[in-house]
N, C-alpha and C. Protein backbone atom coordinates (compact mmCIF):
# COMPACT_ATOMS: atom_id res chain seq x y z
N UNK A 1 -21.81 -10.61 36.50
CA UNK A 1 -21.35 -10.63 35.13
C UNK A 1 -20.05 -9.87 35.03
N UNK A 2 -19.05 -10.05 33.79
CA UNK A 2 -17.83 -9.41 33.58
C UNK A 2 -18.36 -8.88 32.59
N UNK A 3 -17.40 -8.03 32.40
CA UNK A 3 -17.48 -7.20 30.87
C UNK A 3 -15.37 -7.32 30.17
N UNK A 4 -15.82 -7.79 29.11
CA UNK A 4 -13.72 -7.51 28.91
C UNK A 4 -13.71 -6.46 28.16
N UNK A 5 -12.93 -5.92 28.49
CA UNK A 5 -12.41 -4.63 27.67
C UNK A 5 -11.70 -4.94 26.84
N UNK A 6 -11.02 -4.28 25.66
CA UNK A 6 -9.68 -4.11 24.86
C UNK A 6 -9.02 -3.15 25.98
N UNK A 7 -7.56 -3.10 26.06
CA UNK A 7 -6.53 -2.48 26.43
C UNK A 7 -6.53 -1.77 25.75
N UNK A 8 -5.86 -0.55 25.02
CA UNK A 8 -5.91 0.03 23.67
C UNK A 8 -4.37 0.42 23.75
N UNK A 9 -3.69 1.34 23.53
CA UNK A 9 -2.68 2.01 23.96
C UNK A 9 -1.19 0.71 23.37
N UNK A 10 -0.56 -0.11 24.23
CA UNK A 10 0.29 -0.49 24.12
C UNK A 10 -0.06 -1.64 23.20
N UNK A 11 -1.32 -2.43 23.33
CA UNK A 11 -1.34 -3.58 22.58
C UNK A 11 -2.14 -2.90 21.37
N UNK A 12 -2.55 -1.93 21.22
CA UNK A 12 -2.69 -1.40 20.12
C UNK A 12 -1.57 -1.65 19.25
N UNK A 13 -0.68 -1.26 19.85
CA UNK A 13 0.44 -0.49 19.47
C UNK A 13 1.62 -1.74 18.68
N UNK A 14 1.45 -3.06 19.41
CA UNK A 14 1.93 -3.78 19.52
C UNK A 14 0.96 -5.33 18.42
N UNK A 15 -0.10 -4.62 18.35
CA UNK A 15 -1.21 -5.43 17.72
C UNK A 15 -1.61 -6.57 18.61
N UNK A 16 -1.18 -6.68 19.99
CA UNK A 16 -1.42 -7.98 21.00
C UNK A 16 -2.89 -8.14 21.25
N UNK A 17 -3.28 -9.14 21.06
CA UNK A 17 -5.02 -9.38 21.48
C UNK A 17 -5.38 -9.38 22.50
N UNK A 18 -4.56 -9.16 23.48
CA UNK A 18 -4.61 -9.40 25.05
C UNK A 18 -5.51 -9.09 25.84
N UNK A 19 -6.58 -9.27 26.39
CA UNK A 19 -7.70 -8.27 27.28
C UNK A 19 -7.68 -8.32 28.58
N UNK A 20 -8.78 -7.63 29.21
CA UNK A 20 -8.09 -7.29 30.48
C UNK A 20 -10.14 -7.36 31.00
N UNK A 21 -10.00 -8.05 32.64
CA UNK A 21 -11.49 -8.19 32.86
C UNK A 21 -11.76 -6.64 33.60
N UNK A 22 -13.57 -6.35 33.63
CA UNK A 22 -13.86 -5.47 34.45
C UNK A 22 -15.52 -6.10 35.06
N UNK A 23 -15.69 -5.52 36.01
CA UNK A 23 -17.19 -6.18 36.36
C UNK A 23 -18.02 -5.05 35.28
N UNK A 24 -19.11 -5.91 35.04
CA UNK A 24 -20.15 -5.68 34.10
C UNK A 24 -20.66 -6.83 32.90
N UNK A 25 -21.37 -6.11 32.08
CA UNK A 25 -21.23 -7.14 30.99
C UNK A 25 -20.64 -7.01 30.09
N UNK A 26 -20.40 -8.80 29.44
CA UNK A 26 -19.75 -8.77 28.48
C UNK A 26 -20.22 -8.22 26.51
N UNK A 27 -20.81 -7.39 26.99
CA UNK A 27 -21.39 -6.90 25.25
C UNK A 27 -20.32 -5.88 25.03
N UNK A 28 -19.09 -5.56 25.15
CA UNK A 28 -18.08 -5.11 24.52
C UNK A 28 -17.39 -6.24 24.00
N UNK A 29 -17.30 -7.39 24.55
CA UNK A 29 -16.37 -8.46 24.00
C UNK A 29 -16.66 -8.79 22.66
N UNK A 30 -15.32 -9.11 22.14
CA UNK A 30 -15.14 -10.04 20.80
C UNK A 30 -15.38 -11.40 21.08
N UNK A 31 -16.39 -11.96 19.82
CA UNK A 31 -16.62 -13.45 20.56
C UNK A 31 -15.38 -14.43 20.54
N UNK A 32 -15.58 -14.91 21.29
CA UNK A 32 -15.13 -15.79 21.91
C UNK A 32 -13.64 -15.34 22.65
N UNK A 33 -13.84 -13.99 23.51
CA UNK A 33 -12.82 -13.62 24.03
C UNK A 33 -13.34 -14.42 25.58
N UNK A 34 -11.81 -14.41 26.39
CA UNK A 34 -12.20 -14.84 27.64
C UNK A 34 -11.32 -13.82 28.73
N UNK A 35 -11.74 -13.58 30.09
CA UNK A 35 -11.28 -12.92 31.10
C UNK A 35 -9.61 -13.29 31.09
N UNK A 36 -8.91 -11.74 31.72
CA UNK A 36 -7.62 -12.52 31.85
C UNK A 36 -7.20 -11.21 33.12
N UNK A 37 -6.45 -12.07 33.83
CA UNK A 37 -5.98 -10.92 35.11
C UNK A 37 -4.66 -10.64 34.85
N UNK A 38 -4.36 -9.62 35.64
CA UNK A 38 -3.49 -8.84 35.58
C UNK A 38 -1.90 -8.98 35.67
N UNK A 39 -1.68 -10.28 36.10
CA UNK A 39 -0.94 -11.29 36.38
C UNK A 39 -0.24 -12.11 34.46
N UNK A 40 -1.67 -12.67 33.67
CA UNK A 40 -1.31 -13.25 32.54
C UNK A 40 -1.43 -11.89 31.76
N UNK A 41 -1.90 -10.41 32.09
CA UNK A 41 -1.82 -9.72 31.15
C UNK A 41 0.00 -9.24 31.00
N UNK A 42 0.57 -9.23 32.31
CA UNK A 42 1.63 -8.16 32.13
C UNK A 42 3.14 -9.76 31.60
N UNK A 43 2.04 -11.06 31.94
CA UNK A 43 2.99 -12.33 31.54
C UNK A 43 2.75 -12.26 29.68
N UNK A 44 1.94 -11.45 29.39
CA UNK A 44 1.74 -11.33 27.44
C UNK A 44 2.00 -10.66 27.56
N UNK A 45 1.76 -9.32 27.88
CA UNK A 45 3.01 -8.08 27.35
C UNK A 45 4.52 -8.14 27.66
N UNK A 46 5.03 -9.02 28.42
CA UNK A 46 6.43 -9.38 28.77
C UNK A 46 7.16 -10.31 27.72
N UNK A 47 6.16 -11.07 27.02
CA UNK A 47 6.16 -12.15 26.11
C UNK A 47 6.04 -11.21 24.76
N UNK A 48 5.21 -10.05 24.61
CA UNK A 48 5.93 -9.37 23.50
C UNK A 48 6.56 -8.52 23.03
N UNK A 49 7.02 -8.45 24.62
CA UNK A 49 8.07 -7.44 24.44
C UNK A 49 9.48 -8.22 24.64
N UNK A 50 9.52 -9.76 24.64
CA UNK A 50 11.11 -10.35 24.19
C UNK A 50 10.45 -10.57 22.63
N UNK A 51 9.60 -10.98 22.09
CA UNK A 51 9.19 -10.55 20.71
C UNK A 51 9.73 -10.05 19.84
N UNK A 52 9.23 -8.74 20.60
CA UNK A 52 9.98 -7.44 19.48
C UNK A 52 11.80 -7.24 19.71
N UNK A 53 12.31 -7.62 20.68
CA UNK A 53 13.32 -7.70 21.23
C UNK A 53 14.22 -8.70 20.56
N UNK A 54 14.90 -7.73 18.94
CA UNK A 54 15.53 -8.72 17.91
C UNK A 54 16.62 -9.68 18.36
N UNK A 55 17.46 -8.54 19.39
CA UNK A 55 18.78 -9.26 19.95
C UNK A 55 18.78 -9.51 21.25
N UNK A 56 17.60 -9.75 21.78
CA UNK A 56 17.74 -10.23 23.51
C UNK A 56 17.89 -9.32 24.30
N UNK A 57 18.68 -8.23 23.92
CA UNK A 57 19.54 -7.46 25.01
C UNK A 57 18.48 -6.74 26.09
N UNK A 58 17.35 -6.80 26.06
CA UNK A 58 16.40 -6.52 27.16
C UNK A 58 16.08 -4.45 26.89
N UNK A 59 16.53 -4.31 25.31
CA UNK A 59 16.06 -2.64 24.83
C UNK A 59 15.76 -3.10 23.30
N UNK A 60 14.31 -2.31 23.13
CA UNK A 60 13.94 -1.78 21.73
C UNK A 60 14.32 -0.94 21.29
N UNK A 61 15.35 -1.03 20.05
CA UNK A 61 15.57 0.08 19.69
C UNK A 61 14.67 -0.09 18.20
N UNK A 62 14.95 1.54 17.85
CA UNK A 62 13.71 1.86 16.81
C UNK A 62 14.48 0.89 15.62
N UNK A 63 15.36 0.07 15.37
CA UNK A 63 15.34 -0.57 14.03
C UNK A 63 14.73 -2.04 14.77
N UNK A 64 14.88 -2.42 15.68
CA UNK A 64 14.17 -3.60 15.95
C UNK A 64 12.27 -3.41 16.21
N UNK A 65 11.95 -2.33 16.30
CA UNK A 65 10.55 -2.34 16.15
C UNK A 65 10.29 -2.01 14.62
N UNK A 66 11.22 -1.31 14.10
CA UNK A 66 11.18 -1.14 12.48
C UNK A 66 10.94 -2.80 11.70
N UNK A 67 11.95 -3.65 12.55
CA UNK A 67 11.85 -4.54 11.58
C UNK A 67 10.71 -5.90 12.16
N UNK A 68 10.06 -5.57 13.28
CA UNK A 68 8.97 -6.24 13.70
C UNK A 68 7.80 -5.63 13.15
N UNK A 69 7.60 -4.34 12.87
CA UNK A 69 6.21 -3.90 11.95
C UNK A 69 6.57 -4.63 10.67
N UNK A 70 7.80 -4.58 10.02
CA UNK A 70 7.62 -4.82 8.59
C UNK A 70 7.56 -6.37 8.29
N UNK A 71 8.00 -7.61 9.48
CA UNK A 71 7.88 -8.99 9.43
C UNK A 71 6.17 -8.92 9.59
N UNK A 72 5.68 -7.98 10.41
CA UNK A 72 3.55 -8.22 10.66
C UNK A 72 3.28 -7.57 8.68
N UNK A 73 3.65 -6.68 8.51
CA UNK A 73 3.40 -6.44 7.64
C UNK A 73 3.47 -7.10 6.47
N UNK A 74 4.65 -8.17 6.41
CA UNK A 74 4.85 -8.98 5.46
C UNK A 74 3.55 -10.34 5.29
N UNK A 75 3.24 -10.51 7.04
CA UNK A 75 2.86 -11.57 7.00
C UNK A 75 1.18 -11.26 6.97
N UNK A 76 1.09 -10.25 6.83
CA UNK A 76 -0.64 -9.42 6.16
C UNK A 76 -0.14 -9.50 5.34
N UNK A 77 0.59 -9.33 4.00
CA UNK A 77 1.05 -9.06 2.62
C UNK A 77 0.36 -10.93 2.75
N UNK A 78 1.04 -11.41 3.12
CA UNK A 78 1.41 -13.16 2.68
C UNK A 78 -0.33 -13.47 2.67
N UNK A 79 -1.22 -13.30 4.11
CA UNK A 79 -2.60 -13.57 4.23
C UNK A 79 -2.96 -13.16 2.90
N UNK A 80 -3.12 -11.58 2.63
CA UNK A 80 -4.17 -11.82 1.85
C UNK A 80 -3.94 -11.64 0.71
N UNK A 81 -2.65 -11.96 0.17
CA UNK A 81 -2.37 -12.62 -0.96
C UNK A 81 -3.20 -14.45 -1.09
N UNK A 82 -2.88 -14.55 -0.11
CA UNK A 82 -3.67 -16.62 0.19
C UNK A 82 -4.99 -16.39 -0.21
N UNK A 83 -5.25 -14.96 0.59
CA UNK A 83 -6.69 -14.85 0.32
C UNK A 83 -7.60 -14.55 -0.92
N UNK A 84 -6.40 -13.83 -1.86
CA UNK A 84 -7.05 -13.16 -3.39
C UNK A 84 -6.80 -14.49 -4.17
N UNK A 85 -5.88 -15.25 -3.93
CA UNK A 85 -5.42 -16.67 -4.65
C UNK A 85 -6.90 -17.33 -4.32
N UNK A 86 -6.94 -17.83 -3.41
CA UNK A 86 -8.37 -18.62 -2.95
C UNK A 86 -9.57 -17.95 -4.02
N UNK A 87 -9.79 -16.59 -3.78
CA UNK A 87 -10.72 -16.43 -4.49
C UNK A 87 -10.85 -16.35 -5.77
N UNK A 88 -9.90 -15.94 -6.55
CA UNK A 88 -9.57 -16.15 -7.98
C UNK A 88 -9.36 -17.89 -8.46
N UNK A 89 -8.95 -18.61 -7.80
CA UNK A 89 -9.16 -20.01 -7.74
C UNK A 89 -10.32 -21.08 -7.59
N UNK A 90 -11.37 -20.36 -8.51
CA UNK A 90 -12.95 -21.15 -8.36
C UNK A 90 -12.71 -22.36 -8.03
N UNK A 91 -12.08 -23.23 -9.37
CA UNK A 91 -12.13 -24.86 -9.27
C UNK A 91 -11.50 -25.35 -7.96
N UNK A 92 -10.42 -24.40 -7.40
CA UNK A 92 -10.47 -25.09 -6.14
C UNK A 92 -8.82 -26.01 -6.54
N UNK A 93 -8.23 -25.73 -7.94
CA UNK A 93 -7.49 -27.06 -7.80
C UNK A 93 -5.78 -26.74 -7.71
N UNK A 94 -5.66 -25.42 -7.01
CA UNK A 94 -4.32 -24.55 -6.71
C UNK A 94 -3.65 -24.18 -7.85
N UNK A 95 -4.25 -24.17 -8.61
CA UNK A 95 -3.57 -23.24 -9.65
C UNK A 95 -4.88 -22.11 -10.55
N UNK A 96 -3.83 -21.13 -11.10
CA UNK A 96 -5.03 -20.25 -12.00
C UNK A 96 -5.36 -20.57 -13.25
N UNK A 97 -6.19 -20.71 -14.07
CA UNK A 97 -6.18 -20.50 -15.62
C UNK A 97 -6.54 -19.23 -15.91
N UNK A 98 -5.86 -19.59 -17.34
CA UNK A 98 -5.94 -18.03 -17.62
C UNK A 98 -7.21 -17.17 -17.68
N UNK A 99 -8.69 -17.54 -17.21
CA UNK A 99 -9.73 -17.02 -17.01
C UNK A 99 -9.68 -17.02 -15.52
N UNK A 100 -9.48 -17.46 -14.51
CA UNK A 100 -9.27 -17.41 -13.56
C UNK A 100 -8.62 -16.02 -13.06
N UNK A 101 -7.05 -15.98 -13.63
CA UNK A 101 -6.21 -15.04 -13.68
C UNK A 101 -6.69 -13.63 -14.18
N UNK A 102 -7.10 -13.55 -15.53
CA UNK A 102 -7.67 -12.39 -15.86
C UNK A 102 -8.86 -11.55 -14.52
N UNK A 103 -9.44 -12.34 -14.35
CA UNK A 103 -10.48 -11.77 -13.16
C UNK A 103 -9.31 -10.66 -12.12
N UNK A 104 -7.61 -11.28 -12.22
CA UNK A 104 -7.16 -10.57 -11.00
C UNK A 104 -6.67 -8.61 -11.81
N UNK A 105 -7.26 -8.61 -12.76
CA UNK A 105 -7.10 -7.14 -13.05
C UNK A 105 -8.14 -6.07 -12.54
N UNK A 106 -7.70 -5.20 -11.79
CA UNK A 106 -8.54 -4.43 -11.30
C UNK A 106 -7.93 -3.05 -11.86
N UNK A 107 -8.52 -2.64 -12.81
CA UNK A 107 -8.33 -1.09 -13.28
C UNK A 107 -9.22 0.03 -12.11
N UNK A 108 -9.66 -0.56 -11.35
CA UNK A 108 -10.08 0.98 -10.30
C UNK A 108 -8.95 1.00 -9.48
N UNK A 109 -7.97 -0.09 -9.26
CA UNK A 109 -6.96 -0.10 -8.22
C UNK A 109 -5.78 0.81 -8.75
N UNK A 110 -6.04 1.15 -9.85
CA UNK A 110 -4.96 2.48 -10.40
C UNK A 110 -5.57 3.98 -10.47
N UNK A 111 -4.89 4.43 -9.51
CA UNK A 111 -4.82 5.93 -9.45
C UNK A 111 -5.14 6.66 -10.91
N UNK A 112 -6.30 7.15 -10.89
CA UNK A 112 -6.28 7.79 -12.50
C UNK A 112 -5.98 9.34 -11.92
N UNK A 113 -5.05 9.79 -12.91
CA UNK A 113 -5.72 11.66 -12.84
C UNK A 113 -5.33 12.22 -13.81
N UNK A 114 -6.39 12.77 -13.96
CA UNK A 114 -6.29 13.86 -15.49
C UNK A 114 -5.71 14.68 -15.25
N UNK A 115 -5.89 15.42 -13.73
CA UNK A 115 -4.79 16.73 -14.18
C UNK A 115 -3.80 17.05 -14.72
N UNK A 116 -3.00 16.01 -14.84
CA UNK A 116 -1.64 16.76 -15.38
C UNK A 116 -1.63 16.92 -16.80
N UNK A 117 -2.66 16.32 -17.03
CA UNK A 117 -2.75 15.94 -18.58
C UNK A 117 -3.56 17.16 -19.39
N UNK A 118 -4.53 17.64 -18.55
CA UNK A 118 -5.43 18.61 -18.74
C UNK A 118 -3.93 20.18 -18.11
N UNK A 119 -3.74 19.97 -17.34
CA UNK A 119 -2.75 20.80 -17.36
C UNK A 119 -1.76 21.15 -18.37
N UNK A 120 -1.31 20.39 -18.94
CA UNK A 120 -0.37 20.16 -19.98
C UNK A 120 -0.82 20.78 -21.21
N UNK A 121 -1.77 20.48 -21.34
CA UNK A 121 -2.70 20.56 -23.61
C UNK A 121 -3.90 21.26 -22.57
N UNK A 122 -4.25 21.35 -21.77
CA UNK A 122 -5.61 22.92 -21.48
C UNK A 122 -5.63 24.15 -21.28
N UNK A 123 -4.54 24.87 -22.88
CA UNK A 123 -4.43 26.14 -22.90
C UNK A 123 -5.22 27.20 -21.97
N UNK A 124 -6.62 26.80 -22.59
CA UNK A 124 -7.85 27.99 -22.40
C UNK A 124 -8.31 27.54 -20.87
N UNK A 125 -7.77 26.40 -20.13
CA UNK A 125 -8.63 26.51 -18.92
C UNK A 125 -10.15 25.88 -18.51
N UNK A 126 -10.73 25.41 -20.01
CA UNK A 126 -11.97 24.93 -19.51
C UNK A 126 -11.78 23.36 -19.58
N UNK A 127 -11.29 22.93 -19.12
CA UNK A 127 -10.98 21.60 -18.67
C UNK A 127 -11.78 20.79 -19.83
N UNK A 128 -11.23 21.04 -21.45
CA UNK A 128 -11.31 20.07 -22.40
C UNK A 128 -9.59 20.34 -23.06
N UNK A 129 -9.48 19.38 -24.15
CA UNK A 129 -8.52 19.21 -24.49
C UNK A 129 -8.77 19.50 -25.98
N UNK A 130 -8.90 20.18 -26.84
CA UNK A 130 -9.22 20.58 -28.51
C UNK A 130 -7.53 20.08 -28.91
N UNK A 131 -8.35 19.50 -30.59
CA UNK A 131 -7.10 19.31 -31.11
C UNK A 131 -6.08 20.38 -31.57
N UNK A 132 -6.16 21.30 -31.66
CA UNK A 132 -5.56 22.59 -31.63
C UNK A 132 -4.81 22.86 -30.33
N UNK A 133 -5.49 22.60 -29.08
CA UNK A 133 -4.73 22.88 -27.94
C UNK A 133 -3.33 21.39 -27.86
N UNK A 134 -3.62 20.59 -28.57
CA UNK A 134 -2.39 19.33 -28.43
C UNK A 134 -1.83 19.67 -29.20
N UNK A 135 -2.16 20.44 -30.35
CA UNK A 135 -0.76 20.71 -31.54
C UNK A 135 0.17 21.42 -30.91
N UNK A 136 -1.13 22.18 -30.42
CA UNK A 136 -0.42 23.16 -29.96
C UNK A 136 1.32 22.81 -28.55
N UNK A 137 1.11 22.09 -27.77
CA UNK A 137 1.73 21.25 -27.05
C UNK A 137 2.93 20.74 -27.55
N UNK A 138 2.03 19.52 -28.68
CA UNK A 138 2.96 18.67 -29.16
C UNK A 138 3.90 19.31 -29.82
N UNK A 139 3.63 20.51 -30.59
CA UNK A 139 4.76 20.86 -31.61
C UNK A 139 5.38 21.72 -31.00
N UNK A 140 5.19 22.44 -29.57
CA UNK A 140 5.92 23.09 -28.78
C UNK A 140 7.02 22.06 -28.82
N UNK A 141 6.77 20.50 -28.52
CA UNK A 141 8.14 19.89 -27.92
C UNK A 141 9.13 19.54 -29.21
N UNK A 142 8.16 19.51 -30.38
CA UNK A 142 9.10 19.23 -31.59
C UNK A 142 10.30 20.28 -31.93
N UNK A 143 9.46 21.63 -31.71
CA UNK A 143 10.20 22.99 -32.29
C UNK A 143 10.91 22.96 -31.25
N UNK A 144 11.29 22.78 -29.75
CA UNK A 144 12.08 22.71 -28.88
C UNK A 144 13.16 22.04 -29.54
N UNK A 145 13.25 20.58 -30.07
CA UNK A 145 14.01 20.08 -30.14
C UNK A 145 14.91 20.50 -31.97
N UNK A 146 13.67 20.60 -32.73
CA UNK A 146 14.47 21.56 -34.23
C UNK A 146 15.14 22.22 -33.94
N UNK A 147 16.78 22.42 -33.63
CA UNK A 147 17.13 23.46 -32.92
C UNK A 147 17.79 24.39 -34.14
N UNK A 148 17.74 23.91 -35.75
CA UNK A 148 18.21 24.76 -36.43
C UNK A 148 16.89 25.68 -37.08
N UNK A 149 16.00 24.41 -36.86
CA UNK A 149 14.44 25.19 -37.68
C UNK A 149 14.52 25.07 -39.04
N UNK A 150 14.78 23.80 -39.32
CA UNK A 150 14.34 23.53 -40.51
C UNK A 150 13.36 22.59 -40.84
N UNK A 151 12.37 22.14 -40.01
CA UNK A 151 11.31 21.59 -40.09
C UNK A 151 11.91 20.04 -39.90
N UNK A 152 13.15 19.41 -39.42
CA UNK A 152 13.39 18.30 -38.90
C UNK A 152 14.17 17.90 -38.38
N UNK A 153 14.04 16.58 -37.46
CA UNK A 153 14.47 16.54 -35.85
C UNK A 153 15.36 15.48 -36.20
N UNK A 154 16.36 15.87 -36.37
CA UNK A 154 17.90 14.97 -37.04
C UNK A 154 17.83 13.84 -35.67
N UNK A 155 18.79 13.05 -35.90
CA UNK A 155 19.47 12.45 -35.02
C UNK A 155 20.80 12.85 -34.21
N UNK A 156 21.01 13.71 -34.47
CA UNK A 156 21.78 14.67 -33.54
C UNK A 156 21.11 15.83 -33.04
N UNK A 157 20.17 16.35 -33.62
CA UNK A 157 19.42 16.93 -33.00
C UNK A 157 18.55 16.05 -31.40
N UNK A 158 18.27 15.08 -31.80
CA UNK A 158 17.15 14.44 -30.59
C UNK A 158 18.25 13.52 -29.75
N UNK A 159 19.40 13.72 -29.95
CA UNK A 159 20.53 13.16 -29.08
C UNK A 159 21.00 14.44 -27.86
N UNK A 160 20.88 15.61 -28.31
CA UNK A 160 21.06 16.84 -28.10
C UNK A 160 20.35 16.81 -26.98
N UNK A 161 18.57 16.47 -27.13
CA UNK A 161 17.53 16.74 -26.63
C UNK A 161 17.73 15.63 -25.55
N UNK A 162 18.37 14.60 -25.71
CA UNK A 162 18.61 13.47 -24.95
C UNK A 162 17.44 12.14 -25.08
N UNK A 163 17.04 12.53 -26.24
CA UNK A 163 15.86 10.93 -26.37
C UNK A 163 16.71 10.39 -27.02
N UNK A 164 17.37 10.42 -27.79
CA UNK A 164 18.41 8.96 -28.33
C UNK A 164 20.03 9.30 -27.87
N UNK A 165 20.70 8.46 -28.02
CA UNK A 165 22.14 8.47 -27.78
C UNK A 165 22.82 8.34 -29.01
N UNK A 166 23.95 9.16 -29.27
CA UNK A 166 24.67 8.79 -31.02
C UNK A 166 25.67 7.46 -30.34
């Protein structure tokens, strides 16, 4: 019996599927992998390394592996974009309706965080927000900007402050 290994290291590195045989069995293999010697392994790593090799010249330099991660990367972007389309696409008939479409909102896929917010208006520290602690806040930024203190925020005043332009 054989056993195939993964390579790890360069075709890691390189994302190449390439394997390499050893005697034993095959219960490490991915199905439907097959034996390959040492001969077609270093004939696929030679093959992706003119690949990555933007201008021929027989050297990687770091903007030509820069711009071979970001073409794999694009083309994972492209998959499973095909792939969220497919599934948001019940009927099957290549386009979305707008029930279709709605399904593609995912509010857990946004970063929530309170802290800054609780930082901001949570005077006292116990991680609530009282309406007293937002006046308190809010009218900090008003009286910032009253800069004569007469209880209102002119239009040269909040031009001053830089929220409008005269």
């Amino acid at each position: 019996m054989r056993k195939i290994v993964i390579l790890a290291g360069l075709m890691a590195a390189t994302g190449s599927p390439v394997l390499a045989q050893q005697n034993g069995a095959a219960a490490d293999a991915p199905p439907g992998a097959q034996p390959i010697t040492r001969q077609q392994f270093i004939a696929e790593m030679d093959a992706e390394f003119v690949r990555l090799d933007g201008n021929g010249d027989g050297v990687l330099t770091e903007a030509e592996i820069a711009a071979s991660q970001r073409a794999a990367a694009e083309r994972e972007a492209l998959r499973q974009n095909q792939a969220v389309f497919a599934s948001l696409d019940s009927d099957g008939n290549g386009s979305l309706s707008p029930q279709e479409f709605a399904r593609l909102a995912n509010p857990d896929a946004v970063p929530i965080a309170a802290s800054p917010i609780l930082a901001r208006f949570d005077r006292d520290g116990d991680n609530v927000v009282t309406l007293l602690e937002y006046r308190i806040a809010t009218q900090g930024n008003f009286d910032a900007i009253d800069a004569d203190r007469d209880g209102v925020v002119s239009p040269g005043e909040m031009a001053t402050a830089g929220i409008v332009s005269n």
